[in-house]
N, C-alpha and C. Protein backbone atom coordinates (compact mmCIF):
# COMPACT_ATOMS: atom_id res chain seq x y z
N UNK A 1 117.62 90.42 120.29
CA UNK A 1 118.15 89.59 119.22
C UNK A 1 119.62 89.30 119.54
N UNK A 2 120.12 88.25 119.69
CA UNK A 2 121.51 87.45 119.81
C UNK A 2 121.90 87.41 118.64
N UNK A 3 123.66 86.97 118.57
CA UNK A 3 123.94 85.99 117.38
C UNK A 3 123.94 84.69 117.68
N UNK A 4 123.38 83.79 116.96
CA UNK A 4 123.97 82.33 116.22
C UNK A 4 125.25 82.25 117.00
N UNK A 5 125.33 81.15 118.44
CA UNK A 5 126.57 81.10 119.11
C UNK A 5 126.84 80.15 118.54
N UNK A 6 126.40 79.49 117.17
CA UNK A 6 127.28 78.35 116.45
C UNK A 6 127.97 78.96 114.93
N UNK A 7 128.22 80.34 115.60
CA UNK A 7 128.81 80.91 114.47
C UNK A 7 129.74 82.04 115.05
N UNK A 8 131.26 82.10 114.48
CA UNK A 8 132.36 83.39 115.12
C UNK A 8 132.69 83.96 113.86
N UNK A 9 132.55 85.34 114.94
CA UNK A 9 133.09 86.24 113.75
C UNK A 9 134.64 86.39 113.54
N UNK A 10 135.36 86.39 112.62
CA UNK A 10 136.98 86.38 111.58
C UNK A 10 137.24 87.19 110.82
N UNK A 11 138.45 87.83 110.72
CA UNK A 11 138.98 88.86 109.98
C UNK A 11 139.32 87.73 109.22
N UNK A 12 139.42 87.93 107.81
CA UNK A 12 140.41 87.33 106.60
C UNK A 12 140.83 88.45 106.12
N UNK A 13 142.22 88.86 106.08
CA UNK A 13 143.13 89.92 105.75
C UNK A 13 142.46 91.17 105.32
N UNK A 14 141.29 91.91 104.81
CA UNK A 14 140.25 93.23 105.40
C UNK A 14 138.50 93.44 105.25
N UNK A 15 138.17 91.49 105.58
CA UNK A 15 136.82 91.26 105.35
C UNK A 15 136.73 90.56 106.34
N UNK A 16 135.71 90.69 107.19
CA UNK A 16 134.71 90.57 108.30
C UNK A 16 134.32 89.12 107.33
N UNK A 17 133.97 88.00 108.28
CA UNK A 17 133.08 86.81 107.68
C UNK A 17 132.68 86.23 109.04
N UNK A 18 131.31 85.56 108.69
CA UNK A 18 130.84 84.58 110.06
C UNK A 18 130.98 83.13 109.45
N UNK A 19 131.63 82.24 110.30
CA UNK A 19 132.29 81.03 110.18
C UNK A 19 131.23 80.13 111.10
N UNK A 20 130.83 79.18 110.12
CA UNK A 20 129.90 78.07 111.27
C UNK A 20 131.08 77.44 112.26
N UNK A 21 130.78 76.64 113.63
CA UNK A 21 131.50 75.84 114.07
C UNK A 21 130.85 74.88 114.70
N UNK A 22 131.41 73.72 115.04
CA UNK A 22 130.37 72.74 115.74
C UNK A 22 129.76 72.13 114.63
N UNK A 23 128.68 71.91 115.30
CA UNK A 23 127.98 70.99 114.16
C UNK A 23 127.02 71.81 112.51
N UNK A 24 127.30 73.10 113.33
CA UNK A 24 126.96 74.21 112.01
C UNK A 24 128.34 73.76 111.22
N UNK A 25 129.22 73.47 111.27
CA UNK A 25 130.04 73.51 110.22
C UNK A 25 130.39 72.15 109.34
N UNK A 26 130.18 70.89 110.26
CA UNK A 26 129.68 70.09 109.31
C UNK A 26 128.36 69.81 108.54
N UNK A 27 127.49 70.68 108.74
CA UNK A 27 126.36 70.27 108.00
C UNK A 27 126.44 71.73 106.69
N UNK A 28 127.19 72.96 107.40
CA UNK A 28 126.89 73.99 106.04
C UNK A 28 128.45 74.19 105.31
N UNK A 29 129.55 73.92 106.04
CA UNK A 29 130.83 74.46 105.65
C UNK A 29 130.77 75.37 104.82
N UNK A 30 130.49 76.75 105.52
CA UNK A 30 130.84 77.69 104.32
C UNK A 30 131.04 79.05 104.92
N UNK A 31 131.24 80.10 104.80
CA UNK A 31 131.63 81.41 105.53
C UNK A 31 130.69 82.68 104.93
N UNK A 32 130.09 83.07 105.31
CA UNK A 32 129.38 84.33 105.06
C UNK A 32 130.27 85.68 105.01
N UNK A 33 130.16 86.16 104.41
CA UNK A 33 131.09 87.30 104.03
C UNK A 33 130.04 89.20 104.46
N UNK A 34 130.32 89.72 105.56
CA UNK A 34 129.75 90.72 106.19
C UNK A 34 131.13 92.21 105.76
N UNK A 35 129.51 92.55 104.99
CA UNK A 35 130.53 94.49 105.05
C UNK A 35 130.51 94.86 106.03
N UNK A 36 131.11 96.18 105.89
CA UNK A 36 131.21 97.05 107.14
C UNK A 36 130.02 97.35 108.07
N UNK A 37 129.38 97.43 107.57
CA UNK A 37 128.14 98.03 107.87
C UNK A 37 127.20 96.62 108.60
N UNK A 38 127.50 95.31 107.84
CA UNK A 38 126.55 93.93 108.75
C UNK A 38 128.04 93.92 110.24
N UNK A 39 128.99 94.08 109.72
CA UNK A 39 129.94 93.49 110.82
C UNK A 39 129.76 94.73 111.85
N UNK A 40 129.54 96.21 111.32
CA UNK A 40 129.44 96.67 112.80
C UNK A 40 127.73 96.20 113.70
N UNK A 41 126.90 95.48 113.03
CA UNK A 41 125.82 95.11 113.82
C UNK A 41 125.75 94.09 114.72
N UNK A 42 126.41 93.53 113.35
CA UNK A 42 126.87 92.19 114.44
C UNK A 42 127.68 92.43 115.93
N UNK A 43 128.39 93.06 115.89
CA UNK A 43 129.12 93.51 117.00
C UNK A 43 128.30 94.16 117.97
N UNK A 44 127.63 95.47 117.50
CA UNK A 44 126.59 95.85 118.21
C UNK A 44 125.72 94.25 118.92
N UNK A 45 125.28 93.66 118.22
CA UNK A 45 123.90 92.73 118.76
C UNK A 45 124.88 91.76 119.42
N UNK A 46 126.45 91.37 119.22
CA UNK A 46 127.18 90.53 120.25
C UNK A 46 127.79 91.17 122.15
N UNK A 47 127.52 92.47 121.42
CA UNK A 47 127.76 93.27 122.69
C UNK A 47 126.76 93.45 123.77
N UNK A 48 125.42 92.85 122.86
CA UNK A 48 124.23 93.21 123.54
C UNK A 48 123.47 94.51 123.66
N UNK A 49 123.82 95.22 122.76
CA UNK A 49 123.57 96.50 122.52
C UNK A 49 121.84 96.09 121.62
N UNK A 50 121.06 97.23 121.63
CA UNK A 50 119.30 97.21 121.18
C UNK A 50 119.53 97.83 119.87
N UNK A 51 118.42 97.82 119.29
CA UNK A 51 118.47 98.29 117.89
C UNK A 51 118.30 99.66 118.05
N UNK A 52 117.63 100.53 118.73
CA UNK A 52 118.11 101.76 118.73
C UNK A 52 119.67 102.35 119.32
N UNK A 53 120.16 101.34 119.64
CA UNK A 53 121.00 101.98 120.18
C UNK A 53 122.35 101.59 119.34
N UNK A 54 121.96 100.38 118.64
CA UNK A 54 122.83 100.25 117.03
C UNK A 54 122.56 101.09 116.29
N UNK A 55 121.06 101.30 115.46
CA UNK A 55 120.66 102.22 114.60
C UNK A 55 121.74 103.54 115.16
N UNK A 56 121.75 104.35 116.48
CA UNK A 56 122.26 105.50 116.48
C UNK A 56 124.27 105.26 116.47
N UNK A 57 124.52 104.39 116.65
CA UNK A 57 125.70 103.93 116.51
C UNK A 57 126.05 104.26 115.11
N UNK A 58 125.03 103.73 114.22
CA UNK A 58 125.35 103.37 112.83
C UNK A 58 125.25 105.34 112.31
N UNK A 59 124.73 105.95 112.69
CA UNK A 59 124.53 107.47 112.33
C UNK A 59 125.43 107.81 112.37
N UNK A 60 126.73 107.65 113.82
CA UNK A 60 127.72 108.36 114.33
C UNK A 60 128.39 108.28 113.46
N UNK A 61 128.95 106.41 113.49
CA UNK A 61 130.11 106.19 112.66
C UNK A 61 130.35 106.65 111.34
N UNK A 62 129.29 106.38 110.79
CA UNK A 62 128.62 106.44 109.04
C UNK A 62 128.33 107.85 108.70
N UNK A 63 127.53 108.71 109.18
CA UNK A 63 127.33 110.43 108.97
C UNK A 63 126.14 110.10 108.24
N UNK A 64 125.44 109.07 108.72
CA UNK A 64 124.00 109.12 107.68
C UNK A 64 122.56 109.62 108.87
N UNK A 65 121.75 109.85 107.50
CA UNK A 65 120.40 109.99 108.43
C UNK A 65 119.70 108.86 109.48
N UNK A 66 119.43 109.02 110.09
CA UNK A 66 118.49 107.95 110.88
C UNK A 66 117.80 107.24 110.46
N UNK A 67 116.89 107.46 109.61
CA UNK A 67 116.06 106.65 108.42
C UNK A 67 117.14 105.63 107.93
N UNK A 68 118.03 106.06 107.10
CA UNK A 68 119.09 105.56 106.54
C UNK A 68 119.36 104.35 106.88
N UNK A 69 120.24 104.73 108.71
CA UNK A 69 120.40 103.29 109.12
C UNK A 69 119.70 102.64 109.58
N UNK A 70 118.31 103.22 109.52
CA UNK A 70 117.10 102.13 110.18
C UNK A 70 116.83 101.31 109.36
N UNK A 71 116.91 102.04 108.04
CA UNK A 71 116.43 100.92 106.67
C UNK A 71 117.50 99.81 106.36
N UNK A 72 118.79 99.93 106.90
CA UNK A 72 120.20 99.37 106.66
C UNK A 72 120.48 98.66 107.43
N UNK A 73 119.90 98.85 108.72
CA UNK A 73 119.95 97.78 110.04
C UNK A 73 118.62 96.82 109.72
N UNK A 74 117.75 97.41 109.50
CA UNK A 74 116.57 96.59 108.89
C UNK A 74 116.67 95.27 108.03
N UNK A 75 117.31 96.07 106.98
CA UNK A 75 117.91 95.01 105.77
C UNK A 75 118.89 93.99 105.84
N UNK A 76 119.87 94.57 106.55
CA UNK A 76 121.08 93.54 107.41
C UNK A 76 120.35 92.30 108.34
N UNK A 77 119.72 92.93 109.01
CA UNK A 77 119.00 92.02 110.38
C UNK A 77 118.01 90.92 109.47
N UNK A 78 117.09 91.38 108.84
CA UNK A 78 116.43 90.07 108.30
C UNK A 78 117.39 89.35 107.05
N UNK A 79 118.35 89.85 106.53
CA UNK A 79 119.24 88.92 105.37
C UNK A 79 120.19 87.71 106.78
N UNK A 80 120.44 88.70 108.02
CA UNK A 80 121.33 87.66 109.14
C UNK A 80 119.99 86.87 109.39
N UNK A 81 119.08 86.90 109.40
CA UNK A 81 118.37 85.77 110.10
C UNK A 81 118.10 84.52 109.24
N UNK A 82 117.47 85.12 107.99
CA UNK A 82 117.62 84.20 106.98
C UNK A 82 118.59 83.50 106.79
N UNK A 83 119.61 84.04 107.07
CA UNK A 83 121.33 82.86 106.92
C UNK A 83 121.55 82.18 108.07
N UNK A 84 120.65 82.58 109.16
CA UNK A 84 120.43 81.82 110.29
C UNK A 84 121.58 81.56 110.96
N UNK A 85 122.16 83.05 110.82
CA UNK A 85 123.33 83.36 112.00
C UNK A 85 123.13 84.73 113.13
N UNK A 86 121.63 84.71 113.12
CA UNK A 86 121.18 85.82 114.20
C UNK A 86 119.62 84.89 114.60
C-alpha cells in the first residue's frame, strides 16, 4: 500500500494534515487533518515500511497491545483509502 502521490504531508503549527496538489487540489481543495497515530502510518507506508512492521512500530511508540494497533492501523488504513489519499 502507497500514499496518494497527489497528496503531501504538512505540519500546521502541531497538526499533521494531507494537502491535495496538482489536479487533486483543484477538483477537492481541502486538507485532511491526521492524528498522531494516522500521521505516524502514513509515514510508515511513505517510507515503505509493511503493515506488520507499522503495526509493531505502532506498539513501541504507543505502549499498546498488538491487537490494539492492529485494530488502529486497520481503522486508519481503510478511513485513508476512502479519502482516497492511500
Amino acid at each position: 500500500m502507497t500514499v496518494n502521490k497527489n497528496y503531501v504531508l504538512r505540519c500546521v503549527g502541531n497538526q499533521y494534515v494531507a494537502v491535495p496538489v496538482g489536479k487533486e487540489y483543484k477538483q477537492i481543495k481541502r486538507y485532511i487533518k491526521l492524528n498522531d497515530s494516522a500521521h505516524f502510518i502514513w509515514q510508515s507506508l511513505a517510507d515503505g515500511k509493511s503493515e506488520a512492521e507499522t503495526i509493531l512500530g505502532m506498539v513501541e511508540k504507543y505502549q499498546i497491545a498488538q491487537d490494539k494497533a492492529a485494530g488502529a492501523y486497520h481503522k486508519a488504513v481503510e478511513k485513508m483509502i476512502e479519502l482516497d489519499i492511500l
